[in-house]
C-alpha atoms as a PDB file:
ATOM      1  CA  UNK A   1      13.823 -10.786  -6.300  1.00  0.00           C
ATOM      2  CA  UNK A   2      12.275  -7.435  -7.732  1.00  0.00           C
ATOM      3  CA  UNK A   3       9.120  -6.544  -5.575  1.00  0.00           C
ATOM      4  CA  UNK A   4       6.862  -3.711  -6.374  1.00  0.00           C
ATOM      5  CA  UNK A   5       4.272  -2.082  -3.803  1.00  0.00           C
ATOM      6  CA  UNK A   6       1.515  -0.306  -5.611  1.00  0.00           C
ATOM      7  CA  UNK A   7      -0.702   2.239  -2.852  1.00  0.00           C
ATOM      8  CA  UNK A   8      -3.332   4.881  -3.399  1.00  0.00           C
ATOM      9  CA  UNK A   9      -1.550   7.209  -1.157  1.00  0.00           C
ATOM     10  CA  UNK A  10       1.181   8.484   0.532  1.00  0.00           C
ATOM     11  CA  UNK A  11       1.803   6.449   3.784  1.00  0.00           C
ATOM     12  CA  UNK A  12      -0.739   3.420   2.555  1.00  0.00           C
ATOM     13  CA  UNK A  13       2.318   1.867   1.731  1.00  0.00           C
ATOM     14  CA  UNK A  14       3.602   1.694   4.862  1.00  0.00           C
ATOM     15  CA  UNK A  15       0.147   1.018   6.757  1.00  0.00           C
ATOM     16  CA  UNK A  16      -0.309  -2.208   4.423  1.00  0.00           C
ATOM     17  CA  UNK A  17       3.006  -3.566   4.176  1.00  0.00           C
ATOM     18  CA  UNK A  18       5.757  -1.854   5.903  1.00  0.00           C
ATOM     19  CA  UNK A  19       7.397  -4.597   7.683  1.00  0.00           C
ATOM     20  CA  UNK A  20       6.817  -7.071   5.005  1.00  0.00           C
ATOM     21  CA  UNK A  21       9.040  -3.837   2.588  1.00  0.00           C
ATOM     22  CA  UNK A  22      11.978  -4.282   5.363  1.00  0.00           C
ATOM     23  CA  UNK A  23      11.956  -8.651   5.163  1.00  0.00           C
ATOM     24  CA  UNK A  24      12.197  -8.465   1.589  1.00  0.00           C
ATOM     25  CA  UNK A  25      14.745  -5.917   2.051  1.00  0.00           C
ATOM     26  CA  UNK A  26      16.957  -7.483   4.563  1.00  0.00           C
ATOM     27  CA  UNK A  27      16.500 -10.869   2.730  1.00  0.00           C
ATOM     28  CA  UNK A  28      18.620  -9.241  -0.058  1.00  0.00           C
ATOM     29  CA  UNK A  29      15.419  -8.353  -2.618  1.00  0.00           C
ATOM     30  CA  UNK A  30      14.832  -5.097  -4.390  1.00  0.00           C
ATOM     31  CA  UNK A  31      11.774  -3.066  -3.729  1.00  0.00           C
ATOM     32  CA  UNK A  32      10.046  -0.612  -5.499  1.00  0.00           C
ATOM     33  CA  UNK A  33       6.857   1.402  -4.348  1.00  0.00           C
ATOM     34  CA  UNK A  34       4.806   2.979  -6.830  1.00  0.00           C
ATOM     35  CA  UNK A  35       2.559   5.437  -5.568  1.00  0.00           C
ATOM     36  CA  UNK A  36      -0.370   6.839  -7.686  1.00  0.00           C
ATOM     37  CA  UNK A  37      -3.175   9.390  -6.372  1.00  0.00           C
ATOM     38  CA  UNK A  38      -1.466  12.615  -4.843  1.00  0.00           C
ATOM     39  CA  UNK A  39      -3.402  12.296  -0.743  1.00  0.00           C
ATOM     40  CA  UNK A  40      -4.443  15.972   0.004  1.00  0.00           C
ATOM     41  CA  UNK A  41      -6.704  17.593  -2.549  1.00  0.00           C
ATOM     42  CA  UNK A  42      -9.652  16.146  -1.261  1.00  0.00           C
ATOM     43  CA  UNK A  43      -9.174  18.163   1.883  1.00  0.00           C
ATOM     44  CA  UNK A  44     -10.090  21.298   0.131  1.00  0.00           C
ATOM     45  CA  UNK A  45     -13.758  22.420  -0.407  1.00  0.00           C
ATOM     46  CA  UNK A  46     -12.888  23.306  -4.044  1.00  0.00           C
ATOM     47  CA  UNK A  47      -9.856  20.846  -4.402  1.00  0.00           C
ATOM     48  CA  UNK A  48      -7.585  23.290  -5.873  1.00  0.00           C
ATOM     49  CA  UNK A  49      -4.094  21.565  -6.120  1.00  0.00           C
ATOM     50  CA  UNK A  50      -2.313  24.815  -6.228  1.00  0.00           C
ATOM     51  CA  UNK A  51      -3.761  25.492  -2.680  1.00  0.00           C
ATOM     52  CA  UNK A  52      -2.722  22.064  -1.930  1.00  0.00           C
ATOM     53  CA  UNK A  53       1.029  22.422  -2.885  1.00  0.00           C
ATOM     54  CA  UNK A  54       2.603  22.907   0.742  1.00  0.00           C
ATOM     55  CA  UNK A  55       0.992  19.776   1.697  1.00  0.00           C
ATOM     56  CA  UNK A  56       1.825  17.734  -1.876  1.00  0.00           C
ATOM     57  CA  UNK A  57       5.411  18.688  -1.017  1.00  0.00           C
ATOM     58  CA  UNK A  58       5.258  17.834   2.350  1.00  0.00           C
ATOM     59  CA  UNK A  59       3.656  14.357   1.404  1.00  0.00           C
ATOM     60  CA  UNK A  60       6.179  13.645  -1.246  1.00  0.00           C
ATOM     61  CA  UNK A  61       9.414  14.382   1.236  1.00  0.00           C
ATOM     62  CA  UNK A  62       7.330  12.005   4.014  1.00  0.00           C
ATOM     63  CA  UNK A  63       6.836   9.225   1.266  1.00  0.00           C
ATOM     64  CA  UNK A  64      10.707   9.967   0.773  1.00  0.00           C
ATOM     65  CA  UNK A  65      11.855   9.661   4.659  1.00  0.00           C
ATOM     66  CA  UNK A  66       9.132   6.882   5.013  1.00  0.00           C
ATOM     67  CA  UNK A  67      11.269   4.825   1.736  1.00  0.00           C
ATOM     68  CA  UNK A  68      14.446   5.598   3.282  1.00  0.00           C
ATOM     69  CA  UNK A  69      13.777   4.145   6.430  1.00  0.00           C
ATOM     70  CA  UNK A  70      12.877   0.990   5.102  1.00  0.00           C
ATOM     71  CA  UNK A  71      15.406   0.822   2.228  1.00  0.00           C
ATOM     72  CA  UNK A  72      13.661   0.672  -0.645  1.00  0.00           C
ATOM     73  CA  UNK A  73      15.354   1.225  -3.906  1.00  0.00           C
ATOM     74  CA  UNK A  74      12.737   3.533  -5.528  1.00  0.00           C
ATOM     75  CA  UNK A  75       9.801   5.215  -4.603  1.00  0.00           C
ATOM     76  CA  UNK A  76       7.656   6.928  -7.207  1.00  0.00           C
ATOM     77  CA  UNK A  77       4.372   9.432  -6.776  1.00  0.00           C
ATOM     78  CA  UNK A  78       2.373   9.939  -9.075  1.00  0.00           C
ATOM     79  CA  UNK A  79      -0.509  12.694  -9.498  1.00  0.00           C
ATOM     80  CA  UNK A  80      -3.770  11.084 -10.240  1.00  0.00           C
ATOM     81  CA  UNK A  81      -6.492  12.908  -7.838  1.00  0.00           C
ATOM     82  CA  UNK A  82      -6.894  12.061  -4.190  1.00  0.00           C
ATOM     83  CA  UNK A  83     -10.275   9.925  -3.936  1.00  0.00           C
ATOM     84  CA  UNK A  84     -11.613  10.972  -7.398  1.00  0.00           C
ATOM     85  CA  UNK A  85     -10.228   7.857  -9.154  1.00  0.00           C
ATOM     86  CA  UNK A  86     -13.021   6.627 -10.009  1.00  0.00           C
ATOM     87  CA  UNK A  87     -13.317   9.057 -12.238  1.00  0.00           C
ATOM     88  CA  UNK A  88     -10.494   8.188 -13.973  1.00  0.00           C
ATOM     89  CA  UNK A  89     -10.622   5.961 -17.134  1.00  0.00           C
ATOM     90  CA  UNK A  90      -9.326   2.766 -15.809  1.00  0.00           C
ATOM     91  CA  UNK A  91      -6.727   2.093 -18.992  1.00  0.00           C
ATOM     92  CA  UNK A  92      -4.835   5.194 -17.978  1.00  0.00           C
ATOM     93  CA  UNK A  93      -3.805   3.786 -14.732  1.00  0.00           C
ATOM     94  CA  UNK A  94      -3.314   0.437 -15.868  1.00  0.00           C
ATOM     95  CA  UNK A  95      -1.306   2.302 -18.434  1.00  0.00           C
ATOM     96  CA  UNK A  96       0.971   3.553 -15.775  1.00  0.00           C
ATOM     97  CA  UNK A  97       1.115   0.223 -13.952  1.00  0.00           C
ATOM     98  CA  UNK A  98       2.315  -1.563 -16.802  1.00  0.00           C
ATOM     99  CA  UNK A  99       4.817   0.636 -17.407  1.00  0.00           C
ATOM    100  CA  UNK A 100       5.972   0.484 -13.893  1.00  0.00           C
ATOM    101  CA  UNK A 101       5.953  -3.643 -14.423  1.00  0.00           C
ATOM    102  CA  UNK A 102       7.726  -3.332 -17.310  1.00  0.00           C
ATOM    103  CA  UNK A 103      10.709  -1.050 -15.664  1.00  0.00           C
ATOM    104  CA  UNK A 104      11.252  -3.126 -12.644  1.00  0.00           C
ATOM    105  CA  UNK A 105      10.148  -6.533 -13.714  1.00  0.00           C
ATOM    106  CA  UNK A 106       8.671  -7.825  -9.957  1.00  0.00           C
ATOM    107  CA  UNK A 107       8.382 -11.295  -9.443  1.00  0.00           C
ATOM    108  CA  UNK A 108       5.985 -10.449  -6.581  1.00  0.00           C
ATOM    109  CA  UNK A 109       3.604  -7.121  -6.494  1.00  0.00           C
ATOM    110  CA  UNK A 110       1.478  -6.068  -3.310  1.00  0.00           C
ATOM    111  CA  UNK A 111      -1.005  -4.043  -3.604  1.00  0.00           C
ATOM    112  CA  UNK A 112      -5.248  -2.909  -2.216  1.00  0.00           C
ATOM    113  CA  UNK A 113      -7.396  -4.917  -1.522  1.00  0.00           C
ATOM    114  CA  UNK A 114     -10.740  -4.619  -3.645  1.00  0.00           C
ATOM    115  CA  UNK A 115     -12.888  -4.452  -0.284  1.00  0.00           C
ATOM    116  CA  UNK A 116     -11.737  -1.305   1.396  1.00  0.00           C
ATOM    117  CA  UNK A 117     -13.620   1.735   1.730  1.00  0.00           C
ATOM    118  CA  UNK A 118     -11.632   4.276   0.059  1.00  0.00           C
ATOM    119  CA  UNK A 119     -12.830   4.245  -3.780  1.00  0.00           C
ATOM    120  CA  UNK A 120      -8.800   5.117  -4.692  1.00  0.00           C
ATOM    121  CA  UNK A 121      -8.140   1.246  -3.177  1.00  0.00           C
ATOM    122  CA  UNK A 122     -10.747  -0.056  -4.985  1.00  0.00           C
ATOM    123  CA  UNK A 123      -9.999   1.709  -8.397  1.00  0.00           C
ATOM    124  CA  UNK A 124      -6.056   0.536  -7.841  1.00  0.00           C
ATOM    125  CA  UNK A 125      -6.675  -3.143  -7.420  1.00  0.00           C
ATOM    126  CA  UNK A 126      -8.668  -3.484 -10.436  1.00  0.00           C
ATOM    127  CA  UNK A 127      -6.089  -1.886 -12.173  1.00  0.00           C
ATOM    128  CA  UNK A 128      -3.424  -3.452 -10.888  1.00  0.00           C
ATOM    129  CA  UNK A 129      -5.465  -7.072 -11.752  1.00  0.00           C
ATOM    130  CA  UNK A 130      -5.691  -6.003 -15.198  1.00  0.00           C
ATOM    131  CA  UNK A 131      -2.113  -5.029 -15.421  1.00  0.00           C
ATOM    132  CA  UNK A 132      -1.240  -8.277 -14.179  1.00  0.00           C
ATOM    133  CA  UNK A 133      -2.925 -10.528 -16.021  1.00  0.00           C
ATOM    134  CA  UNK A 134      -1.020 -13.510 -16.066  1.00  0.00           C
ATOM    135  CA  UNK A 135       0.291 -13.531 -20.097  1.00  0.00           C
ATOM    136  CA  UNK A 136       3.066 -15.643 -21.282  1.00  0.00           C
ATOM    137  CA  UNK A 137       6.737 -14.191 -20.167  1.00  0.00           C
ATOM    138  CA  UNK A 138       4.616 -12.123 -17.871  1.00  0.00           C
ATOM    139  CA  UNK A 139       7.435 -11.241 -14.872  1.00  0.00           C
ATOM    140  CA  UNK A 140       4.920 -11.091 -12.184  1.00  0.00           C
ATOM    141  CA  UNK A 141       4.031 -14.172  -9.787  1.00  0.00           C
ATOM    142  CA  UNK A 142       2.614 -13.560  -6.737  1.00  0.00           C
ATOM    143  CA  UNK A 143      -0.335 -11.185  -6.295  1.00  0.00           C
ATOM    144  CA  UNK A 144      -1.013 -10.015  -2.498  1.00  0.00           C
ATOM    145  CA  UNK A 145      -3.418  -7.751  -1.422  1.00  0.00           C
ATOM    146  CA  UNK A 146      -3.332  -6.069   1.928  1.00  0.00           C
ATOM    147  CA  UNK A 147      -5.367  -4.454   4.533  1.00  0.00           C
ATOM    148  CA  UNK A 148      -4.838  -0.464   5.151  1.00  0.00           C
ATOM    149  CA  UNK A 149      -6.106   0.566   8.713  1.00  0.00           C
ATOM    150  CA  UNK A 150      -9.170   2.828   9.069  1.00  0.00           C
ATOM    151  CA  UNK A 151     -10.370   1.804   5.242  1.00  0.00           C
ATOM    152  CA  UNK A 152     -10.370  -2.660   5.230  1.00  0.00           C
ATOM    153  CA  UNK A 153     -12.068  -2.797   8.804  1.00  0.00           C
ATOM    154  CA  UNK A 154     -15.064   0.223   7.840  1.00  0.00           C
ATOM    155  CA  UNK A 155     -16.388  -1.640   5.038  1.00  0.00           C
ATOM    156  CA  UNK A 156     -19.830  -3.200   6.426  1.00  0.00           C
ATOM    157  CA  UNK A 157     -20.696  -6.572   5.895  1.00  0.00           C
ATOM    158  CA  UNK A 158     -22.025  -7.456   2.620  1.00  0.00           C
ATOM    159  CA  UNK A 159     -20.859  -4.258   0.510  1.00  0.00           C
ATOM    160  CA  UNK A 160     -17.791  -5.944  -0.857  1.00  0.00           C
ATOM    161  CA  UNK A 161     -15.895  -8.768  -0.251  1.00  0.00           C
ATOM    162  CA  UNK A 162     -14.586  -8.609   3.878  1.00  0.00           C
ATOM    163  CA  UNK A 163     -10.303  -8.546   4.169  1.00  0.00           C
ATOM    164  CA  UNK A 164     -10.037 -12.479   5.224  1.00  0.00           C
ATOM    165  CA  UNK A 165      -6.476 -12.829   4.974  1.00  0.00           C
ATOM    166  CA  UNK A 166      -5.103 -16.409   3.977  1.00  0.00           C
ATOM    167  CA  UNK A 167      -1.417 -15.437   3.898  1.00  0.00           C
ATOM    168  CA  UNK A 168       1.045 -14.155   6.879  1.00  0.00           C
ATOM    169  CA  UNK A 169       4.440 -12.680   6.955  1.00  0.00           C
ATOM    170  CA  UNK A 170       6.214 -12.780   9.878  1.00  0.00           C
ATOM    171  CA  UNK A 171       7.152  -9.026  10.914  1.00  0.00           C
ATOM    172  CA  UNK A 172       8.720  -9.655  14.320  1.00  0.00           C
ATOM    173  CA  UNK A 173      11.947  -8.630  13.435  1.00  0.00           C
ATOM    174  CA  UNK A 174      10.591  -5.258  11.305  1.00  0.00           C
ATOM    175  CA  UNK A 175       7.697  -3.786  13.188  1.00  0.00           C
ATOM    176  CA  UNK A 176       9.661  -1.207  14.288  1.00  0.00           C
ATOM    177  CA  UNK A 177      11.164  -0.134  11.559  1.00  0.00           C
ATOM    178  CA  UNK A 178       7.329  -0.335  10.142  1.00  0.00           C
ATOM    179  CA  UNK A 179       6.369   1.936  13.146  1.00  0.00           C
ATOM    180  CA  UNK A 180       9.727   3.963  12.514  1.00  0.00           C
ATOM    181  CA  UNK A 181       8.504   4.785   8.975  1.00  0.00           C
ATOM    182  CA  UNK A 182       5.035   5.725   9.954  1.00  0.00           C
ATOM    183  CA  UNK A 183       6.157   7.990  11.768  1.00  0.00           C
ATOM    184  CA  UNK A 184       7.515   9.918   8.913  1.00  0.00           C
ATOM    185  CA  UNK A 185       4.027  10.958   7.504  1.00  0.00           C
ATOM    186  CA  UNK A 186       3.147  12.595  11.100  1.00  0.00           C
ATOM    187  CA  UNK A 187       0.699  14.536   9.288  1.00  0.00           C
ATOM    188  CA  UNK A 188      -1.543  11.129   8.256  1.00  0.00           C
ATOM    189  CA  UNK A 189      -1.339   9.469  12.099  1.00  0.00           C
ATOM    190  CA  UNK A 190      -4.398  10.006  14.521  1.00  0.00           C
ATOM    191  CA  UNK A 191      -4.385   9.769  17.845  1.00  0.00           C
ATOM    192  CA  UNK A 192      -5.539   6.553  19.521  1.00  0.00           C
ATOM    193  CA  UNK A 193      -7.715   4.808  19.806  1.00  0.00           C
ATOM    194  CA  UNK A 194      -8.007   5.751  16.431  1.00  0.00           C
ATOM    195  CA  UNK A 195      -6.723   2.585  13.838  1.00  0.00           C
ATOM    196  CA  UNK A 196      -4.633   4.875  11.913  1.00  0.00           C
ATOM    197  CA  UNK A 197      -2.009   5.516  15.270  1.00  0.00           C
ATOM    198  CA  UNK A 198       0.765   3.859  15.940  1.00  0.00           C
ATOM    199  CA  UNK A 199      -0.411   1.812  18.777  1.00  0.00           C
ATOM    200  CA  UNK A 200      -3.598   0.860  16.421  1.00  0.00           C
ATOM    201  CA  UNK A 201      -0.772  -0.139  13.837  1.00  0.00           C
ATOM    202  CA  UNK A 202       0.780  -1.994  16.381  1.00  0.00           C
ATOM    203  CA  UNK A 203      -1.604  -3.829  18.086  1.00  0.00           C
ATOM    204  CA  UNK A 204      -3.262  -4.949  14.328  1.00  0.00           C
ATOM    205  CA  UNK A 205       0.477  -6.777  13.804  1.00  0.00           C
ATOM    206  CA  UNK A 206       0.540  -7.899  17.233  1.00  0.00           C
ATOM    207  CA  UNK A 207      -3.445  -9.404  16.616  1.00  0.00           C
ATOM    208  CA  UNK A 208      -2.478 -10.883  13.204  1.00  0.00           C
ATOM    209  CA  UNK A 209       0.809 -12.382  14.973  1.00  0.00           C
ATOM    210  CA  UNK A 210      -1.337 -13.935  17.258  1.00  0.00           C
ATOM    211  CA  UNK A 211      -3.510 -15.556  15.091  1.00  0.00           C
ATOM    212  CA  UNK A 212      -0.935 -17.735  13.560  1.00  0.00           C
ATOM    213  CA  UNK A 213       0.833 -17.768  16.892  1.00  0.00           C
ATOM    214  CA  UNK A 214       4.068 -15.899  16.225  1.00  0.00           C
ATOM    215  CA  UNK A 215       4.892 -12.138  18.112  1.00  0.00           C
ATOM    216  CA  UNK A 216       3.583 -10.032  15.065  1.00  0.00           C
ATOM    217  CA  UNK A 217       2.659 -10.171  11.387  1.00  0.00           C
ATOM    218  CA  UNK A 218       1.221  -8.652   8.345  1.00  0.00           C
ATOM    219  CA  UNK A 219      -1.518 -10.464   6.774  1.00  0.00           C
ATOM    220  CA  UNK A 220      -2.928 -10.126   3.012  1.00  0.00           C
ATOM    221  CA  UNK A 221      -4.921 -11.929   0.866  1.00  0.00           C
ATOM    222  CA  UNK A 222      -3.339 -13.822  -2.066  1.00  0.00           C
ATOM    223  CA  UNK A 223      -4.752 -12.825  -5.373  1.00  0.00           C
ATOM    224  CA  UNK A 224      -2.428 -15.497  -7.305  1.00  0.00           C
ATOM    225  CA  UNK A 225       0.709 -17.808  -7.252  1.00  0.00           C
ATOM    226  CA  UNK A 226       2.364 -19.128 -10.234  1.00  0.00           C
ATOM    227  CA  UNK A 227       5.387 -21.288  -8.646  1.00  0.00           C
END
């Protein structure tokens, strides 16, 4: 199978499906991440990308290292501005999704979850939902949303719809290699007990594991199935 990942940022890729990129991967699929707002600018007062460009780079060569260590066949970045995509016109990144849809032809496509904190998630799942609608001849099947730590868990009750995840994948054999590649975007990790460290990582798999009583797992919520 093709799969294609779809993340806001550099390293949300990894934080919402890692693992779940190395079973496809070691099942024999091909997988593709797709990567569209450019992670740093924010951090600047006056968001000037040129002052921005030692981190861009070093963002782009993590997202790189990150791919690598979990195999994937491509990984593309994108520039659209880091948590200003709301102010983009939502055709022009459906625009770009479609296009990415259209090179790689995914039978499956993860991807945000509309509930998450971070306006760039939110902005990326409905675009990714209106890319996807399910036409005739239409290559994709499965939607899955995921849960990125430090933005799914920090939206309060009754703001947007909660991350209750009704689908597992069992990661016991890939967490490290999940852990492995977060590791790559050192830059983006906290320190615990922070949900954006490695043991926080961790201990979310080993938590979702548990809840379907298996060692570890990543858990999203299904958007659609066409079998």
């Amino acid at each position: 199978m093709n799969i294609l990942v779809i993340a806001a940022h550099p390293d949300d890729e990894v934080l919402g499906c890692g693992a779940t990129i190395a079973n496809h991967i070691q099942q024999g699929d091909r997988v593709h991440v797709l990567i569209l707002a450019e992670g740093a600018t924010s951090r600047l007062s006056d968001r000037d990308r040129d002052l921005c460009q030692t981190e861009l780079s070093s963002l782009a060569a993590s997202a790189q290292r990150a791919g690598e260590i979990l195999g994937v066949s491509s990984s593309e970045l994108c520039s659209f501005p880091d948590n200003r995509m709301d102010g983009c016109d939502l055709l022009d990144v459906v625009k770009v999704i479609e296009s990415a849809v259209e090179k790689h032809c995914p039978s499956v496509i993860y991807t945000h979850h509309i509930g998450d904190v971070n306006v760039d998630h939110q902005q990326i799942h409905r675009a990714v939902v209106t890319a996807c609608r399910p036409l005739p001849q239409h290559s994709v099947k499965t939607l899955l949303f995921f849960e990125v730590p430090s933005s799914s868990e920090w939206q309060t009750p009754g703001s947007a719809p909660s991350f209750m995840p009704n689908w597992y994948v069992d990661v016991s054999g890939t967490l490290d290699l999940k852990l492995q590649a977060l590791q790559a975007y050192e830059s983006e990790l906290r320190p615990w007990p922070h949900p954006r460290s490695l043991k926080g990582v961790e201990h979310l798999a080993r938590w979702r594991g548990a809840s379907v009583s298996l060692p570890a797992a990543e858990a999203f919520v299904l958007g659609r199935h066409l079998s």
